[in-house]
C-alpha atoms as a PDB file:
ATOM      1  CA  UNK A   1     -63.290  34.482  28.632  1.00  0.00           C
ATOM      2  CA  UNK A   2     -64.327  35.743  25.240  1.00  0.00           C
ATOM      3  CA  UNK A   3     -65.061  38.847  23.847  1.00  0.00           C
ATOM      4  CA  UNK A   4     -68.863  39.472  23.734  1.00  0.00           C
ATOM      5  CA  UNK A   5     -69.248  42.468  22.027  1.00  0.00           C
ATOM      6  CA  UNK A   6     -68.083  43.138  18.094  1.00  0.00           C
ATOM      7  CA  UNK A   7     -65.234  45.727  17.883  1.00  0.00           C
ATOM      8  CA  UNK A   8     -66.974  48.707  16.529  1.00  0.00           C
ATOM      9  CA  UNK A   9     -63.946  49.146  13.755  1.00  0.00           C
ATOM     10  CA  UNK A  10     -64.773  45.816  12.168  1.00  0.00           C
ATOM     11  CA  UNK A  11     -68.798  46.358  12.830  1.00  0.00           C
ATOM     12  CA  UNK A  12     -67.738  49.505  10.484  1.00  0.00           C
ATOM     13  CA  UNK A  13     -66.083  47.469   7.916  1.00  0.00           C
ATOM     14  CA  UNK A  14     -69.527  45.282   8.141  1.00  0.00           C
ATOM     15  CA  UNK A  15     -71.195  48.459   6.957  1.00  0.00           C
ATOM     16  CA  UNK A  16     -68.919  49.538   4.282  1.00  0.00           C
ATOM     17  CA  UNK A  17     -68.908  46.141   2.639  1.00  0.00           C
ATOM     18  CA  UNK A  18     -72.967  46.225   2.615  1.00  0.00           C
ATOM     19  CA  UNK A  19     -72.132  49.244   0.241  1.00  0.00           C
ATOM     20  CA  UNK A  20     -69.694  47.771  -1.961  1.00  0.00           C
ATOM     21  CA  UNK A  21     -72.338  47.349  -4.957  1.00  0.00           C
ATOM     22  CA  UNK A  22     -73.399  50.614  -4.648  1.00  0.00           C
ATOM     23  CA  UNK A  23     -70.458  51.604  -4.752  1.00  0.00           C
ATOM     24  CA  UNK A  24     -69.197  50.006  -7.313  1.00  0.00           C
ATOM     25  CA  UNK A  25     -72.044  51.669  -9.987  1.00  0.00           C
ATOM     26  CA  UNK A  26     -70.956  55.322  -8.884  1.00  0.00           C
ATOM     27  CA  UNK A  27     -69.301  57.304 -11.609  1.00  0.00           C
ATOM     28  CA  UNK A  28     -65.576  57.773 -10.953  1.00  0.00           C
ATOM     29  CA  UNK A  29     -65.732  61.315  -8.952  1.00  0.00           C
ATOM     30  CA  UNK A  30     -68.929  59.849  -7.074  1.00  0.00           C
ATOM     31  CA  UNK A  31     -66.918  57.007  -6.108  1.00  0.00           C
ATOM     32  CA  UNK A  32     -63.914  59.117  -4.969  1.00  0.00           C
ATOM     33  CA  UNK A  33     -66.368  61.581  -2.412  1.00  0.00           C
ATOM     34  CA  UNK A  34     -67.970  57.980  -1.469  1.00  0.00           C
ATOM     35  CA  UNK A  35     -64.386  56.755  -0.577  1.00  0.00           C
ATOM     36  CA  UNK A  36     -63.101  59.822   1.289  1.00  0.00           C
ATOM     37  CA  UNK A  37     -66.866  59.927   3.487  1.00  0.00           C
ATOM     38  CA  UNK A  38     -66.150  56.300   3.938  1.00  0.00           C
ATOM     39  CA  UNK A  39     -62.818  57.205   5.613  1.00  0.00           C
ATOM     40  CA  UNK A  40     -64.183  60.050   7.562  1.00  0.00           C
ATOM     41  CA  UNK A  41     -66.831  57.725   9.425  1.00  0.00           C
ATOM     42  CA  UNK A  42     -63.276  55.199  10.337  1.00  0.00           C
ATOM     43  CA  UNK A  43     -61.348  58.487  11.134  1.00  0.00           C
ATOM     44  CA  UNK A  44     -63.509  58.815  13.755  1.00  0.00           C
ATOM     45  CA  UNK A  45     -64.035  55.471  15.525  1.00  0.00           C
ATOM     46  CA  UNK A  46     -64.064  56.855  18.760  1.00  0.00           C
ATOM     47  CA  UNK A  47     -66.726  58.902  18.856  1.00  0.00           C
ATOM     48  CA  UNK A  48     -68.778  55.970  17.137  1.00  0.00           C
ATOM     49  CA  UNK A  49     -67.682  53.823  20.371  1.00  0.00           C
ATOM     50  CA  UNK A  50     -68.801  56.380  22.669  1.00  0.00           C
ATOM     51  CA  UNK A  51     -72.393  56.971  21.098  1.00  0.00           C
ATOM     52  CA  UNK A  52     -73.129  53.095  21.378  1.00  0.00           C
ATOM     53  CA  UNK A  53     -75.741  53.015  19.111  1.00  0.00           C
ATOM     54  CA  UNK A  54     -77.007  49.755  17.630  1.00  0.00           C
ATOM     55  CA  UNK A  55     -77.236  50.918  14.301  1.00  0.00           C
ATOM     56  CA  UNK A  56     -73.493  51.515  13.498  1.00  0.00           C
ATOM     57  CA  UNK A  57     -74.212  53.337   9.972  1.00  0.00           C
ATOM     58  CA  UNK A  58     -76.089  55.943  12.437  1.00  0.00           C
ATOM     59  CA  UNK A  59     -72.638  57.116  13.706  1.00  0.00           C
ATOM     60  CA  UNK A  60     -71.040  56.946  10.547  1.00  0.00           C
ATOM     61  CA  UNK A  61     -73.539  59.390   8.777  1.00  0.00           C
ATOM     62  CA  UNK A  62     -72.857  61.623  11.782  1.00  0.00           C
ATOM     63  CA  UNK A  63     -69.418  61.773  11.413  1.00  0.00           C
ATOM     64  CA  UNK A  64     -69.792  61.897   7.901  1.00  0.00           C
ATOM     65  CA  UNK A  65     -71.894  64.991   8.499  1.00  0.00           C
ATOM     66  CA  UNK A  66     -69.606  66.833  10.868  1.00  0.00           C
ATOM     67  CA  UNK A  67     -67.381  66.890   8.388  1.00  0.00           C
ATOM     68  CA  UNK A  68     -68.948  67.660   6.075  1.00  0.00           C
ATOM     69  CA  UNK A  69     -70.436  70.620   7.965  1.00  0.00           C
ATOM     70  CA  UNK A  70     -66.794  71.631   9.007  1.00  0.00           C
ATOM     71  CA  UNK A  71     -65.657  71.901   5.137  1.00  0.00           C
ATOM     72  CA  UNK A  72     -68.918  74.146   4.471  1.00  0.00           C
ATOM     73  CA  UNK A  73     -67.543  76.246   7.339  1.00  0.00           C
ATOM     74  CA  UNK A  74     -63.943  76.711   6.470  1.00  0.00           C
ATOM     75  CA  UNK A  75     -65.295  77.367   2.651  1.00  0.00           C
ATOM     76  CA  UNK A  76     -67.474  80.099   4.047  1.00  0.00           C
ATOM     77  CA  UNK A  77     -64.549  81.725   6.225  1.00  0.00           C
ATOM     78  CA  UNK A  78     -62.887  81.733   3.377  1.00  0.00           C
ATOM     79  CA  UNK A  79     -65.384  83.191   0.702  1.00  0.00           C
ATOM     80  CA  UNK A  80     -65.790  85.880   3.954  1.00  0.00           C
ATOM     81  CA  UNK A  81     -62.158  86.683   4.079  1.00  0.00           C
ATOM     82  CA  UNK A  82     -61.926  87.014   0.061  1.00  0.00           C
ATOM     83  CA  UNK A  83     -64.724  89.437  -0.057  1.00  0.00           C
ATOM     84  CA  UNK A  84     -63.202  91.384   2.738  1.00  0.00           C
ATOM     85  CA  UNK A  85     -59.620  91.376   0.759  1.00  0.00           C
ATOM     86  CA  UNK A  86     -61.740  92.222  -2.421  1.00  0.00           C
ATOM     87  CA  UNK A  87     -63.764  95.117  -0.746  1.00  0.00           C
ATOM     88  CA  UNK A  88     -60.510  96.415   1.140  1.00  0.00           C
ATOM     89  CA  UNK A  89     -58.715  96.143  -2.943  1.00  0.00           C
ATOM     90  CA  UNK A  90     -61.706  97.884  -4.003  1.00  0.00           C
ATOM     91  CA  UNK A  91     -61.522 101.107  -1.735  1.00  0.00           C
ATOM     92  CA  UNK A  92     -57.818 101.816  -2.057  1.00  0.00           C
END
């Protein structure tokens, strides 16, 4: 008995080759942050699997999101912790 339903890995390397032209116009720092989103969305496979939606780039642009959304977060604990370090430097 065959398989009836696409892996979701290769339906995600469907998607990424429907991008290659656009990709390949980006300016050389666009195309890097293209690349490492691109990676993001296959880091997380699973979670792409699980949502079972029939629009795969749907789950990508999630995961893309999240971590996106995690960076912004570390960057602002970090900005938070500097200004404390500054402000504690400041009142010695």
């Amino acid at each position: 008995m065959g398989r009836t339903v696409v892996p979701y890995s290769l339906v995600i390397e469907q998607v990424m080759h429907r991008f290659d032209n656009y990709r390949r116009t980006l300016r050389r720092e666009d195309r890097e942050a293209f690349d490492e989103l691109m990676r993001v969305a296959k880091m997380q496979v699973q979670a792409g699997v699980m949502a079972q939606h029939p629009n795969a780039f749907d789950s990508m642009s999630m995961a893309m999101l999240v971590q996106l959304k995690r960076e912004i977060n570390e960057l602002k604990k970090n900005i938070k912790s500097q200004g404390e370090l500054y402000a504690g430097v400041e009142t010695q």
